[in-house]
Protein backbone atom coordinates (compact mmCIF):
# COMPACT_ATOMS: atom_id res chain seq x y z
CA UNK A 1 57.60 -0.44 -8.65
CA UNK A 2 55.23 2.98 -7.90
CA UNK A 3 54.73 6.14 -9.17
CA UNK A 4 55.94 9.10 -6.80
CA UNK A 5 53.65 11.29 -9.71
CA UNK A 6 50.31 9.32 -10.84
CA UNK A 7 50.08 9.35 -14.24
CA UNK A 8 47.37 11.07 -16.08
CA UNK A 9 46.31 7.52 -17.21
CA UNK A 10 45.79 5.71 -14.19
CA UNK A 11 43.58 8.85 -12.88
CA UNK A 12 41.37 8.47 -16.09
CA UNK A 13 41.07 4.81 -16.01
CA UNK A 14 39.89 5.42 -12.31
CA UNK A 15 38.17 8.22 -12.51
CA UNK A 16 35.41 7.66 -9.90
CA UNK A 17 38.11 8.36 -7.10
CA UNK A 18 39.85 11.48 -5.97
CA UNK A 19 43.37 12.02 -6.91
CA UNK A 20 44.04 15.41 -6.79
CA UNK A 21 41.63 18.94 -6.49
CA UNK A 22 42.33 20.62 -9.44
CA UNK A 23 39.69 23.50 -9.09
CA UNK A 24 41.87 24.68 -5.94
CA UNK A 25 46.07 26.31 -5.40
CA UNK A 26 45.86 24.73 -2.18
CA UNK A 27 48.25 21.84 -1.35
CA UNK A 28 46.76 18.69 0.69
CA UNK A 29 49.44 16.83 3.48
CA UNK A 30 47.69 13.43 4.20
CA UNK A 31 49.42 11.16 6.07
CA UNK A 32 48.50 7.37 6.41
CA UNK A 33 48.80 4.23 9.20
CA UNK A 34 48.95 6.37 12.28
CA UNK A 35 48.03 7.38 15.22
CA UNK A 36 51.77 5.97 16.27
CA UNK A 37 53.26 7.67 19.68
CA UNK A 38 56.76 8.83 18.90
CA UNK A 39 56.05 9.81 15.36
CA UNK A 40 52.21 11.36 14.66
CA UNK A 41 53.21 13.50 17.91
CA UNK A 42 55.89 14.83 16.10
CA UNK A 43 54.52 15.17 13.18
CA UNK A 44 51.55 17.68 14.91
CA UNK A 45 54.11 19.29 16.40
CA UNK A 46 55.50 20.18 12.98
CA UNK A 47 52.63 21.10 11.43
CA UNK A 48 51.80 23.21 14.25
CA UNK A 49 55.13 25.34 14.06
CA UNK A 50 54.35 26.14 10.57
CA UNK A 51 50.71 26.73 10.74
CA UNK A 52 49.51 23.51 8.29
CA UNK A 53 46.73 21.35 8.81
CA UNK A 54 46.62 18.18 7.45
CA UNK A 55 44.52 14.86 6.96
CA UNK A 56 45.29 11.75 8.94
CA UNK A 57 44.17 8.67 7.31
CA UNK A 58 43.95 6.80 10.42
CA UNK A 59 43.99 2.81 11.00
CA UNK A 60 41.43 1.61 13.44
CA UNK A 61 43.41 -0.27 15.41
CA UNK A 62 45.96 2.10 16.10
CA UNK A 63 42.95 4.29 17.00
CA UNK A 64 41.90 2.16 19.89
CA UNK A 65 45.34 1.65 21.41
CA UNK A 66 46.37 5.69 20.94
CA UNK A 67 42.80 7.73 21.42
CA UNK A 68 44.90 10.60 22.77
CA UNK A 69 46.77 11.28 20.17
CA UNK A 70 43.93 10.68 17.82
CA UNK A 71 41.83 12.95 19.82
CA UNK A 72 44.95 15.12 19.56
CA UNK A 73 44.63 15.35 15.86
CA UNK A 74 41.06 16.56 15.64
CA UNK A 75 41.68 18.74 18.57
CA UNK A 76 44.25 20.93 16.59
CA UNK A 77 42.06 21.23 13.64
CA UNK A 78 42.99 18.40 11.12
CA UNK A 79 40.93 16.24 9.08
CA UNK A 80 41.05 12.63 9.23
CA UNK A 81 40.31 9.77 7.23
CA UNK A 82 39.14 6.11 7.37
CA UNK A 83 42.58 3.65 6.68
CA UNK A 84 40.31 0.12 7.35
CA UNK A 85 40.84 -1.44 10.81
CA UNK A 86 43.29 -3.61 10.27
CA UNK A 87 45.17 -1.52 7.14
CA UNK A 88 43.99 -4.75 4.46
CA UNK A 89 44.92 -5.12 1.34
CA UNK A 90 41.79 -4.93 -0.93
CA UNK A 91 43.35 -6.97 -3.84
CA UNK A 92 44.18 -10.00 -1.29
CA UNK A 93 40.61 -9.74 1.17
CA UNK A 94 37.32 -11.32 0.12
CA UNK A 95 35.00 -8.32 -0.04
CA UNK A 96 32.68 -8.81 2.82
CA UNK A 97 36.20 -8.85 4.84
CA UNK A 98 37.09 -5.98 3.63
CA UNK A 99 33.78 -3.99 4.32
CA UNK A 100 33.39 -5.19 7.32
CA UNK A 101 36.92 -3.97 8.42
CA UNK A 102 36.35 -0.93 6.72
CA UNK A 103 33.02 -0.34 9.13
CA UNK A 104 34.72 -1.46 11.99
CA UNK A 105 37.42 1.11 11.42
CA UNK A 106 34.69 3.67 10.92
CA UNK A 107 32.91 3.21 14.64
CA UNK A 108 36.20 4.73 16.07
CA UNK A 109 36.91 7.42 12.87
CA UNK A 110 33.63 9.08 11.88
CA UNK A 111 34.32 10.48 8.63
CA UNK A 112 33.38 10.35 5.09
CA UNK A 113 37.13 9.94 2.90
CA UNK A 114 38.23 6.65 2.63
CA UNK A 115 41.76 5.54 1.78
CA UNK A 116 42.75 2.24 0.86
CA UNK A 117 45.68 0.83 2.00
CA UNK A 118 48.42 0.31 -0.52
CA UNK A 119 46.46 2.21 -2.62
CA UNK A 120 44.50 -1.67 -3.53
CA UNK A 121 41.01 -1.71 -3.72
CA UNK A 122 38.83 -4.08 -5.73
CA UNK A 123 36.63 -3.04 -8.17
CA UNK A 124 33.10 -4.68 -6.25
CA UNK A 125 34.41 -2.54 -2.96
CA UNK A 126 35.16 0.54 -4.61
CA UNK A 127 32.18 0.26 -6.33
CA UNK A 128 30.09 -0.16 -2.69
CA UNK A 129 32.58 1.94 -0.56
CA UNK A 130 31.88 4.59 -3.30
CA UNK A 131 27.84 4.81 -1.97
CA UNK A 132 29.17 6.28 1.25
CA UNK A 133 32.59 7.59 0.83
CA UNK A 134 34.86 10.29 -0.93
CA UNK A 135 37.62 7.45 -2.15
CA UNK A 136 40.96 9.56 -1.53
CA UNK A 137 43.88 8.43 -3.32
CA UNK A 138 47.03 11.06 -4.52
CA UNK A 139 48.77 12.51 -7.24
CA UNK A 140 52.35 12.72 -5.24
CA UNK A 141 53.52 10.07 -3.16
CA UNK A 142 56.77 10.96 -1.76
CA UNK A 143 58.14 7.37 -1.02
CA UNK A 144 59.00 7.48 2.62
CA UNK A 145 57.88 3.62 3.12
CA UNK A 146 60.86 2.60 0.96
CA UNK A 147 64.02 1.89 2.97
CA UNK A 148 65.79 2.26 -0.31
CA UNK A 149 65.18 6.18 -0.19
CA UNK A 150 67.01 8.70 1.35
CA UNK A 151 65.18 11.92 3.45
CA UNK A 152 66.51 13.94 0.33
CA UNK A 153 64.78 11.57 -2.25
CA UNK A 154 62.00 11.58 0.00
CA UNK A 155 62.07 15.50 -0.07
CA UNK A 156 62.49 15.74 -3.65
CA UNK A 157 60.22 13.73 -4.64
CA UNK A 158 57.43 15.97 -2.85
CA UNK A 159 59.17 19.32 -4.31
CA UNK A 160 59.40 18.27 -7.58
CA UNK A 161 56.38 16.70 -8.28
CA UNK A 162 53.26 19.14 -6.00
CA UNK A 163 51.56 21.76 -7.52
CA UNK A 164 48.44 23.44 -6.69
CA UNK A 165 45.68 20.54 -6.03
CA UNK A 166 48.24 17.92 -5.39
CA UNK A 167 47.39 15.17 -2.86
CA UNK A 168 50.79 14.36 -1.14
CA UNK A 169 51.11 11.03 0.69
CA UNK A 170 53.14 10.42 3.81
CA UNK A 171 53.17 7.83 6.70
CA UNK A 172 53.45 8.41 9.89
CA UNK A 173 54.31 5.10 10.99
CA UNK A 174 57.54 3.97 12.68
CA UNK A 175 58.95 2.38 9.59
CA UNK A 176 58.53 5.43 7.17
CA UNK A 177 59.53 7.97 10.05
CA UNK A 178 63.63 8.09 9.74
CA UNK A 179 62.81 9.45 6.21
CA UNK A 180 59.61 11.33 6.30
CA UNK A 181 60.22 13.45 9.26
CA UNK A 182 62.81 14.90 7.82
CA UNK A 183 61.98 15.33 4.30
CA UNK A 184 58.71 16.54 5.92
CA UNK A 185 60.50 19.25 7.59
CA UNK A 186 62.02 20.60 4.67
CA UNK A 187 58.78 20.59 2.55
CA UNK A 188 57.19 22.66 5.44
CA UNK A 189 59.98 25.13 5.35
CA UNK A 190 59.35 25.48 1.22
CA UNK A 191 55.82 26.08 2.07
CA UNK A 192 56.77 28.43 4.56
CA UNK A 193 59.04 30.76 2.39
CA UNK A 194 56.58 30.45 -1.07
CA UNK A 195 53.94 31.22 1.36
CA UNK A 196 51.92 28.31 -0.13
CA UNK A 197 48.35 27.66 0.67
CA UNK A 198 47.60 24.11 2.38
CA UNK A 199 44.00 22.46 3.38
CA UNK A 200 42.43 19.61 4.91
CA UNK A 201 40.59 17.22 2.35
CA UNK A 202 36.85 17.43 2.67
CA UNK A 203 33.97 14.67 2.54
């Protein structure tokens, strides 16, 4: 089970991380697990039609095998993010693990947001991670990961649930990319005609 909206619970209960800007009308894009050839190319291209920028939360690994296409991603004026080296889950690594893939991750992606994977980060490692990171999580997650969505679902799931401040979560992974690149289109051509503002996150 997962929220496509966070609640206004969960955001209080964690209130030390980011999940949404509400001082702004802007709309944040991130997307999470790439650099993957065949889908984050794509995906820039997209972005670049309609004139967005986005933030890639970007998994070490995938770094080192693609450092084109993450070089791509800076070069066209997105933001990215640090996804852990080896995309861990917080809840199931010992917490020296975990840091330790998190600053592995962060030789190849210098920035200062953080995203866990799964959204599953213990409370010791936020706690640390927190001393040198903005922790990004969302407010709209639009699904794409699950095979039991459609592209529309997807879609709607976006469109019904951003508003001005709204993180939105995609992936652009190979898994998530039969549903995300098309929903994605169709939430760039809403932006498009309601001429609606979008930024990169910020450290």
């Amino acid at each position: 089970m997962y929220f496509t909206r966070t609640p206004a619970y969960l955001k209080s209960l964690f209130g030390g991380l980011t999940w949404d800007v509400p001082e702004t009308d802007a709309i944040f894009l991130t997307f999470d697990d790439g650099p993957v050839p065949g889908v984050t190319d794509k995906v820039l291209d997209m972005l670049a039609a309609s004139e967005v920028k986005a933030t890639f939360f970007c998994i070490g690994h995938n770094v080192q095998k693609h450092p084109e296409l993450y070089r791509r991603i800076l070069d066209e004026g997105h933001a990215v993010g640090n996804h852990t080296f080896h995309h861990l889950n917080g809840w199931r690594s010992n917490d020296e693990t975990y840091l330790e893939d998190v600053e592995k991750c962060a030789d190849l992606v210098s920035s200062r947001l953080f995203r866990p994977p799964y959204g599953r980060i213990g409370y010791r490692q936020m706690q640390l991670l927190k001393q040198q990171y903005r922790i990004i999580m969302w407010d709209v997650l639009s699904g794409d990961f699950d095979e039991l969505l459609t592209a529309d679902d997807c879609a709607n799931n976006v469109l019904s649930g951003m508003r001005g401040g709204s993180i939105i979560v995609w992936h652009d992974s190979e898994k998530a990319a039969p549903r995300m690149l098309p929903a994605l289109e169709r939430v760039l051509h809403t932006i498009r005609i309601r001429t609606l503002r979008t930024e990169t996150l910020r450290g």
